[in-house]
C-alpha atoms as a PDB file:
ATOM      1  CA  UNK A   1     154.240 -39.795  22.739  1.00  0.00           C
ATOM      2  CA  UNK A   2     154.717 -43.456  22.865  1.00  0.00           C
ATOM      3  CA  UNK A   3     151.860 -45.831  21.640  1.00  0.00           C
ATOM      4  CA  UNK A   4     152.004 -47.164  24.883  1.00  0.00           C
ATOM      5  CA  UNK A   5     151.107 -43.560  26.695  1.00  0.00           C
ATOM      6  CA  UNK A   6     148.446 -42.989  23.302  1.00  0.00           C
ATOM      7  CA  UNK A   7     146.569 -46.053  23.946  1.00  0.00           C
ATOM      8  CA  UNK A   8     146.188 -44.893  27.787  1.00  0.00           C
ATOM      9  CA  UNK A   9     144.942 -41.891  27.154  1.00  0.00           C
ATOM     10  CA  UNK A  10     142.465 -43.298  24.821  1.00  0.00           C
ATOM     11  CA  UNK A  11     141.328 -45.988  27.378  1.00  0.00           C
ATOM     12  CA  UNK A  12     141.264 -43.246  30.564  1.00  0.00           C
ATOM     13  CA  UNK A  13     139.306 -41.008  28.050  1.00  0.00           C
ATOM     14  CA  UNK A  14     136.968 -43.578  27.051  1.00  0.00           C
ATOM     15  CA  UNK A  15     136.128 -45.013  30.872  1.00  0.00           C
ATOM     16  CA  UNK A  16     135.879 -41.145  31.985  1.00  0.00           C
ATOM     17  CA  UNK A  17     132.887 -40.220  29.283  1.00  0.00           C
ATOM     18  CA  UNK A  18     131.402 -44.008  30.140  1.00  0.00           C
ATOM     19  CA  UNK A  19     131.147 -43.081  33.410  1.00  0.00           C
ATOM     20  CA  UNK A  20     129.670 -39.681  32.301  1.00  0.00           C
ATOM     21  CA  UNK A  21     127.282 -40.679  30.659  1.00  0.00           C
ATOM     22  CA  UNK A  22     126.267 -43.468  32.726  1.00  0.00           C
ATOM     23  CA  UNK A  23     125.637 -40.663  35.686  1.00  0.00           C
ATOM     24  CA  UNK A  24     124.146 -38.330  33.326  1.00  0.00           C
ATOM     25  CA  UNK A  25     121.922 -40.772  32.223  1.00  0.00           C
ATOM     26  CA  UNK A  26     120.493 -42.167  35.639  1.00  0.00           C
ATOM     27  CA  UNK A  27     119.593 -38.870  37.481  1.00  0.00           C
ATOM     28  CA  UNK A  28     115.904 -38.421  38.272  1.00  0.00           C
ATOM     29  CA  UNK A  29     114.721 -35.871  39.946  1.00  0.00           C
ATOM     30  CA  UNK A  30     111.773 -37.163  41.036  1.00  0.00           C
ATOM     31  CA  UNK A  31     112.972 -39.886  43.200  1.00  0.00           C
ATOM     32  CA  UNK A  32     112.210 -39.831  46.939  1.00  0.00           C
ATOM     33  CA  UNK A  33     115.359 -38.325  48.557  1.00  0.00           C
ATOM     34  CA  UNK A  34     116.787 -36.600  45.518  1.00  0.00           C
ATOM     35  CA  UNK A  35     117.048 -33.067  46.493  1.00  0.00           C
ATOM     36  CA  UNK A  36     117.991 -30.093  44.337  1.00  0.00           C
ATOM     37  CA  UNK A  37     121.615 -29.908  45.627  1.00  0.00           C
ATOM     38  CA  UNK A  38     122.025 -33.572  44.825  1.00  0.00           C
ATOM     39  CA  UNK A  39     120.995 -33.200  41.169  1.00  0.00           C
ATOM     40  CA  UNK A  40     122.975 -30.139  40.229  1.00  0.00           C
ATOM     41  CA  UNK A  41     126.122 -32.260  41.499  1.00  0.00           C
ATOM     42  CA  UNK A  42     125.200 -35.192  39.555  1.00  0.00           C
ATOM     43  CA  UNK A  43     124.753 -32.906  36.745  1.00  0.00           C
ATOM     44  CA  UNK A  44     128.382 -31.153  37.641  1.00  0.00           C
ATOM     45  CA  UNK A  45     130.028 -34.180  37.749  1.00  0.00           C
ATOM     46  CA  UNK A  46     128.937 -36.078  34.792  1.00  0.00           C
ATOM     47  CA  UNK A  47     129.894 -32.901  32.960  1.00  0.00           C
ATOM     48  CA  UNK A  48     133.523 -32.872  34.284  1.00  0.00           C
ATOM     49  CA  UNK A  49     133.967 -36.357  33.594  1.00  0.00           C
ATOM     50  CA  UNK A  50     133.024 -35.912  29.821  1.00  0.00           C
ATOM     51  CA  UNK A  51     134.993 -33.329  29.497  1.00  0.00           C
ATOM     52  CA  UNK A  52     137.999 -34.666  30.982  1.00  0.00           C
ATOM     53  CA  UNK A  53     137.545 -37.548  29.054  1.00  0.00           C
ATOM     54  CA  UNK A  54     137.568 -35.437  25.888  1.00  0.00           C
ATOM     55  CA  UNK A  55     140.755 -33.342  26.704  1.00  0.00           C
ATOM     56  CA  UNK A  56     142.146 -36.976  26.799  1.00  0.00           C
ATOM     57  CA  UNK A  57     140.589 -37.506  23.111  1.00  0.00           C
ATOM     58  CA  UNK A  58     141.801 -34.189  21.940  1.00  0.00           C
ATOM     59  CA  UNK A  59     145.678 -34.791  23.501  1.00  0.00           C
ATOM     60  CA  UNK A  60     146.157 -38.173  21.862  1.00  0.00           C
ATOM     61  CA  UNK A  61     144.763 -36.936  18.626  1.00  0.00           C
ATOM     62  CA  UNK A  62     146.629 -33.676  18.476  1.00  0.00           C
ATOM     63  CA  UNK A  63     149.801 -35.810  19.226  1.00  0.00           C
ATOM     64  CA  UNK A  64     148.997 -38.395  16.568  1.00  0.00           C
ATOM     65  CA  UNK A  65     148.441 -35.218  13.771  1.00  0.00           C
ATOM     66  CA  UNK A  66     151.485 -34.128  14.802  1.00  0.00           C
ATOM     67  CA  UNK A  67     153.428 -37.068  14.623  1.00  0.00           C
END
């Protein structure tokens, strides 16, 4: 893998558990409208998201060990 494709993967990684996070960490429950459904998604997503973002971690280090 070029350094090119590394550093990508590093940057989509990083902007995919910032974005995570950032949902993870603004759910409330108790706001008016929030209902149960739209929590649990919230919840689903932010979890995808950070662990997308570390599969992209993982790859680029696993190639740079390797290399």
């Amino acid at each position: 893998m070029t350094n090119t494709r590394a550093l990508a993967f590093w940057t989509i990684g990083a902007v995919c558990i910032f974005f995570g996070i950032l949902i993870a960490g603004n759910i409330e429950p108790e706001v008016l409208g929030a209902t149960t459904i739209s929590v649990i998604l919230s919840y689903i997503i932010s979890f995808i998201l950070i662990m997308i973002g570390g599969m992209f971690w993982i790859t680029t280090a696993v190639v740079h060990v390797e290399e």
